[in-house]
Protein backbone atom coordinates (compact mmCIF):
# COMPACT_ATOMS: atom_id res chain seq x y z
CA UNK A 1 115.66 114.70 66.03
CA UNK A 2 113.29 115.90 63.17
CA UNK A 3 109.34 116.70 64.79
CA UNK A 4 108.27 113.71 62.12
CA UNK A 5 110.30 111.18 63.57
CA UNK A 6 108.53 112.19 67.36
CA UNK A 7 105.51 112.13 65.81
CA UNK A 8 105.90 108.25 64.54
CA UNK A 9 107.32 107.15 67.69
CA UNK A 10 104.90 109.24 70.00
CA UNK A 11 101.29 109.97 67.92
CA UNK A 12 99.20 107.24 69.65
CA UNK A 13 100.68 107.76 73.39
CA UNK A 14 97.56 107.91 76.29
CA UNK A 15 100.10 106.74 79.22
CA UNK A 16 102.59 107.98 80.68
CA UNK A 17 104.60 105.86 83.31
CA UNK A 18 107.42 107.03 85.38
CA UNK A 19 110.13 105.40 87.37
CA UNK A 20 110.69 107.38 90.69
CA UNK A 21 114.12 107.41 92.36
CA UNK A 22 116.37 109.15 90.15
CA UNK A 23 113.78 110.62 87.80
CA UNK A 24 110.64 112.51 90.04
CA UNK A 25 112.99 112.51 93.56
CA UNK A 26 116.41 112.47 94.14
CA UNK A 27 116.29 110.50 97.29
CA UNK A 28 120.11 108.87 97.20
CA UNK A 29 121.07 111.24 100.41
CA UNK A 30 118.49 109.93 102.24
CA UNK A 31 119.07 106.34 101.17
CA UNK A 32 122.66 106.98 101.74
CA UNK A 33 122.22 108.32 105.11
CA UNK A 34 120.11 105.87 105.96
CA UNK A 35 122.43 102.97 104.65
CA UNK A 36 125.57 103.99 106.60
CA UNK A 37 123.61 104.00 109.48
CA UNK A 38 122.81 100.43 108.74
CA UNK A 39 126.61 99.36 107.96
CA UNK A 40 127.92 101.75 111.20
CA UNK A 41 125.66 98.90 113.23
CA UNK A 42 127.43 96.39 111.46
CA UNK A 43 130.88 96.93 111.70
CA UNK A 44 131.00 97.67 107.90
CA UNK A 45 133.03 100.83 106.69
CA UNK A 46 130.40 103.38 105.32
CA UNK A 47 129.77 104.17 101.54
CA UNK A 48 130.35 107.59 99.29
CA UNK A 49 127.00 109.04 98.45
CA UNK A 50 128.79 108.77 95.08
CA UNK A 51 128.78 104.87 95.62
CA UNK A 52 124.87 104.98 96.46
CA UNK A 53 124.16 106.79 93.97
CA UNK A 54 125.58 104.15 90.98
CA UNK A 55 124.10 101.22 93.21
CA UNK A 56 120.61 102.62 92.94
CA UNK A 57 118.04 101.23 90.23
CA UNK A 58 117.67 97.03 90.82
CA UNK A 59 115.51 97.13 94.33
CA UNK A 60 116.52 97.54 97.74
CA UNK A 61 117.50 93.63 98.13
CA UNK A 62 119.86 94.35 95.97
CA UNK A 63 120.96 97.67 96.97
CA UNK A 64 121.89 96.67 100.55
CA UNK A 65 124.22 93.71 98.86
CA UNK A 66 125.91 95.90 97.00
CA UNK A 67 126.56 98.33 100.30
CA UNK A 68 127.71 94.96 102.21
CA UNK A 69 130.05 93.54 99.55
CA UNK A 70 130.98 96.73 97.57
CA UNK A 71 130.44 94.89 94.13
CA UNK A 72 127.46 95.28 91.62
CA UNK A 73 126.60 91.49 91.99
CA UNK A 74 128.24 90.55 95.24
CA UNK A 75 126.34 87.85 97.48
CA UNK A 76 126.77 88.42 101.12
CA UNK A 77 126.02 85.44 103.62
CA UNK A 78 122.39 85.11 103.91
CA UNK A 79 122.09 85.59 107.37
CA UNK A 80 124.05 88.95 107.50
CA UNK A 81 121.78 89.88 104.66
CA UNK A 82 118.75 89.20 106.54
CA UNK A 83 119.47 91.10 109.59
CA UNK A 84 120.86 94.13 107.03
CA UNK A 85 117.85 94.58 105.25
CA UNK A 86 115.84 94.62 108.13
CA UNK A 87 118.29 97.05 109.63
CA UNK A 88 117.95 99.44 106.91
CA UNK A 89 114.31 99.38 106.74
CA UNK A 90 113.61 99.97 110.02
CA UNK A 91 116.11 103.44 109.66
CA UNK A 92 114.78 104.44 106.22
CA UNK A 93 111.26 104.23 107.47
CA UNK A 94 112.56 107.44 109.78
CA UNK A 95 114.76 108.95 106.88
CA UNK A 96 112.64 108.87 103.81
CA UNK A 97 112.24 112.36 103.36
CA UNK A 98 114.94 114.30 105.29
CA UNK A 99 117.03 115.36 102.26
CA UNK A 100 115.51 113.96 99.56
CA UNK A 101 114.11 116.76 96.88
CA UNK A 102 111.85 117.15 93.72
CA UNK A 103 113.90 117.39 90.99
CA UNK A 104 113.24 120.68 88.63
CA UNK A 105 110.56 120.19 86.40
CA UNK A 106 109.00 117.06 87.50
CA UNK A 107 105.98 118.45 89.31
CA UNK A 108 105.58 121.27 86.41
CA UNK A 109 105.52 117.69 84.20
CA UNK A 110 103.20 116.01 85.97
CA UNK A 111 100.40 118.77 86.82
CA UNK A 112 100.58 119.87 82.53
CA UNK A 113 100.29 115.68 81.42
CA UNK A 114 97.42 115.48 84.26
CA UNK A 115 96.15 118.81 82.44
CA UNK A 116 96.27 117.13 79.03
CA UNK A 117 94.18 114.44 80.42
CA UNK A 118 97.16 111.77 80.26
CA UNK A 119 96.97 108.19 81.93
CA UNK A 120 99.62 108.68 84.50
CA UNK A 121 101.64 105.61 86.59
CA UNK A 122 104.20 105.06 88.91
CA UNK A 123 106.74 101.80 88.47
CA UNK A 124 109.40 101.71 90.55
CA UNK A 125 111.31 98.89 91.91
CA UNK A 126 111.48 100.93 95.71
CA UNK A 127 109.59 98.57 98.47
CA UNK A 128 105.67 99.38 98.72
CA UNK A 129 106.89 99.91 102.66
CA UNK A 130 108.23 103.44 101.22
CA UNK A 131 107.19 104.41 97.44
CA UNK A 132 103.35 105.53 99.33
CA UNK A 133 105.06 107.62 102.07
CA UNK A 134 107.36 109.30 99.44
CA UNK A 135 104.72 110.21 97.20
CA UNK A 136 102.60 111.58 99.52
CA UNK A 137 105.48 113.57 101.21
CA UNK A 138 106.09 115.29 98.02
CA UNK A 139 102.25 115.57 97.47
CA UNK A 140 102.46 113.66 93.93
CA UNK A 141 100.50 110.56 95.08
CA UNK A 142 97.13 112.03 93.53
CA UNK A 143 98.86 112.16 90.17
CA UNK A 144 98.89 108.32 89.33
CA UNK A 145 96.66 106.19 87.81
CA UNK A 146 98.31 103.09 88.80
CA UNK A 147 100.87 102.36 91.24
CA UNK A 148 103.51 99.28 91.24
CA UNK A 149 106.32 98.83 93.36
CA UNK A 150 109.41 96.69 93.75
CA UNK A 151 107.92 94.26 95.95
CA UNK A 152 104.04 93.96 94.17
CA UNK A 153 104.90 91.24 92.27
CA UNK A 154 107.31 88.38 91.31
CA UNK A 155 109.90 90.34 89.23
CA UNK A 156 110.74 93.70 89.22
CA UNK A 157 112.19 96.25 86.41
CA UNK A 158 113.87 95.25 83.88
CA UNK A 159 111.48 92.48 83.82
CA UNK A 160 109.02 93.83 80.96
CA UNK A 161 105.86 92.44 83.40
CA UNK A 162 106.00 95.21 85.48
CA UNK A 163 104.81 97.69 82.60
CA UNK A 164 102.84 95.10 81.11
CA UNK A 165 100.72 94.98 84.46
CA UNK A 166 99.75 98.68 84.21
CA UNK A 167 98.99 98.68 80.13
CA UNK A 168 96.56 95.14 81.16
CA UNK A 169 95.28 97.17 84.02
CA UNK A 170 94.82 100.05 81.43
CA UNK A 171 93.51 98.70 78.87
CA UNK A 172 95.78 99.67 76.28
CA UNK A 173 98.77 98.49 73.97
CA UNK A 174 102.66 99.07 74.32
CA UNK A 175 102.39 101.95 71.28
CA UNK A 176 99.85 104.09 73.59
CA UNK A 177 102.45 104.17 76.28
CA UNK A 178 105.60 105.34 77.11
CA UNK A 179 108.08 104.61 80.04
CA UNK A 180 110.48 107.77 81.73
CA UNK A 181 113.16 106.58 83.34
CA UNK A 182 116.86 107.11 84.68
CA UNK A 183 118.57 104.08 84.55
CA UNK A 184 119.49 100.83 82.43
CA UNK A 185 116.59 98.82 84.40
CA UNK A 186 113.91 101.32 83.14
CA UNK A 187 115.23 101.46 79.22
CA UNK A 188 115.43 97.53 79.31
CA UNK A 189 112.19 97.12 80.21
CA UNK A 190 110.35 99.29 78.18
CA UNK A 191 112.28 98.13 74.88
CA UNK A 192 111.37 94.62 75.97
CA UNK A 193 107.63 95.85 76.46
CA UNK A 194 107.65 97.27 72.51
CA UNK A 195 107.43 100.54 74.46
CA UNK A 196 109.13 104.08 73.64
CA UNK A 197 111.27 105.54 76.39
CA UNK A 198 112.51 108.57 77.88
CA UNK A 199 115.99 108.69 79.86
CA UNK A 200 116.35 112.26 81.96
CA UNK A 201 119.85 113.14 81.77
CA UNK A 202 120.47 113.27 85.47
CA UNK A 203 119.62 110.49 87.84
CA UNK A 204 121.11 107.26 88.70
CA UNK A 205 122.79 105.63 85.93
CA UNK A 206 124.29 102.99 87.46
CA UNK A 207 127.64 104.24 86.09
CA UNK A 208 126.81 104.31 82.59
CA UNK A 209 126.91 107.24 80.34
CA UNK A 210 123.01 108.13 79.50
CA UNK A 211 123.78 107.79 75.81
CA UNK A 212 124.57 104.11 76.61
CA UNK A 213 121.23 103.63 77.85
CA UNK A 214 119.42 103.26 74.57
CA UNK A 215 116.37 105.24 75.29
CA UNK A 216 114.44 106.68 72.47
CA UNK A 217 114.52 110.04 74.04
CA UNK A 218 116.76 112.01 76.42
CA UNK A 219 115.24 114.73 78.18
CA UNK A 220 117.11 117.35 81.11
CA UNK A 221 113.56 117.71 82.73
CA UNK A 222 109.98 115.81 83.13
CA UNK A 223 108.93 119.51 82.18
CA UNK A 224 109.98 118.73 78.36
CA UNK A 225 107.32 115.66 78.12
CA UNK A 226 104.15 117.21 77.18
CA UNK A 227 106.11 119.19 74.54
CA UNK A 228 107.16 116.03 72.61
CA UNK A 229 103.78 114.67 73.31
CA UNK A 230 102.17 117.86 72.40
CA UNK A 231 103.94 117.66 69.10
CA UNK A 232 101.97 114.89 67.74
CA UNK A 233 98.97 115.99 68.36
């Protein structure tokens, strides 16, 4: 990729937002962990952090289906479903940060874009009941801007609202932002925002190779942002 072509597709960027599991934390052991615990109480046979990790990306909701059925878009009876989810919320609330970890780079990312003066938000699709907790535990929280999680309003990533809540809230248009994500959810919606995106080449792909993704940009670390952003100045 020639610096010109960053410099069209990047030049007027102010914002910055940035999914969160999968691309600032790698939190699927703890999720994992915390989901077999749920399914041992259930009588369900327990899932491959492997699994976790390619069921990770739509929302919890849908994450514990997935663990209960073993498909991408199974449907378990409602009432199991119920008494899951509130299963694995009440262990995850004690398992949030046990194994979970920073990956390299993203807090050398985020302290040089806060540096360059950089609108910074979180968007994830994790429950509000844990994305605070997580933040703070990693002592991130003070980095964003703006804040939305899976539950603040009626959709959810890929859903192009989500991102078009923080540039209202910002004041600013889709060219003046870009979206950093790890998975097909966070590509989706920033192409149907008319935003730029960056895919990290590790994270949660939901099975899919990262060059299927269709970001505009693939990065190996957060730490590489402010370069490409840098480069259009």
């Amino acid at each position: 990729m020639n610096s010109d072509t960053v410099a069209d597709g990047l030049a007027q960027t102010r914002c910055v937002m940035f999914d969160l599991d999968g691309t600032l934390v790698d939190s699927a052991p703890d999720i994992a962990i915390s989901m077999n615990k749920m399914l041992q109480q259930l009588n369900f046979p327990t899932r491959s952090l492997a699994q976790v990790r390619d069921w990770i990306g739509n929302g919890a909701g849908r994450l514990i289906k997935r663990a209960l059925t073993g498909q991408l878009d199974g449907e378990p009876p409602t009432e199991l479903f119920k008494q899951a989810h509130k299963l694995f919320f009440d262990i995850y609330d004690d398992h949030i940060n046990v194994e979970s970890a920073m990956y390299p780079g993203a807090l050398e990312g985020l302290a040089t874009l806060r540096e360059q003066s950089y609108t910074l938000a979180c968007v994830t699709n994790k429950p509000r009941r844990f994305t605070p907790p997580l933040l703070k535990a990693f002592e991130i929280d003070t980095f964003f801007d703006y804040l939305i999680c899976g539950d603040d309003l009626a959709v959810s990533k890929p859903d192009p609202l989500v991102l078009q809540t923080i540039l209202k809230q910002a004041k600013i248009s889709p060219l003046q932002a870009v979206m950093v994500g790890d998975s097909a959810s966070d590509i989706k919606a920033a192409r149907s925002a008319n935003m730029k995106s960056f895919c990290v080449s590790y994270g949660y792909h939901q099975g899919k190779g990262v060059d299927a993704l269709g970001a505009d940009y693939i990065i190996d670390s957060i730490a590489e942002i402010p370069q490409y952003l840098l480069s259009t100045a």
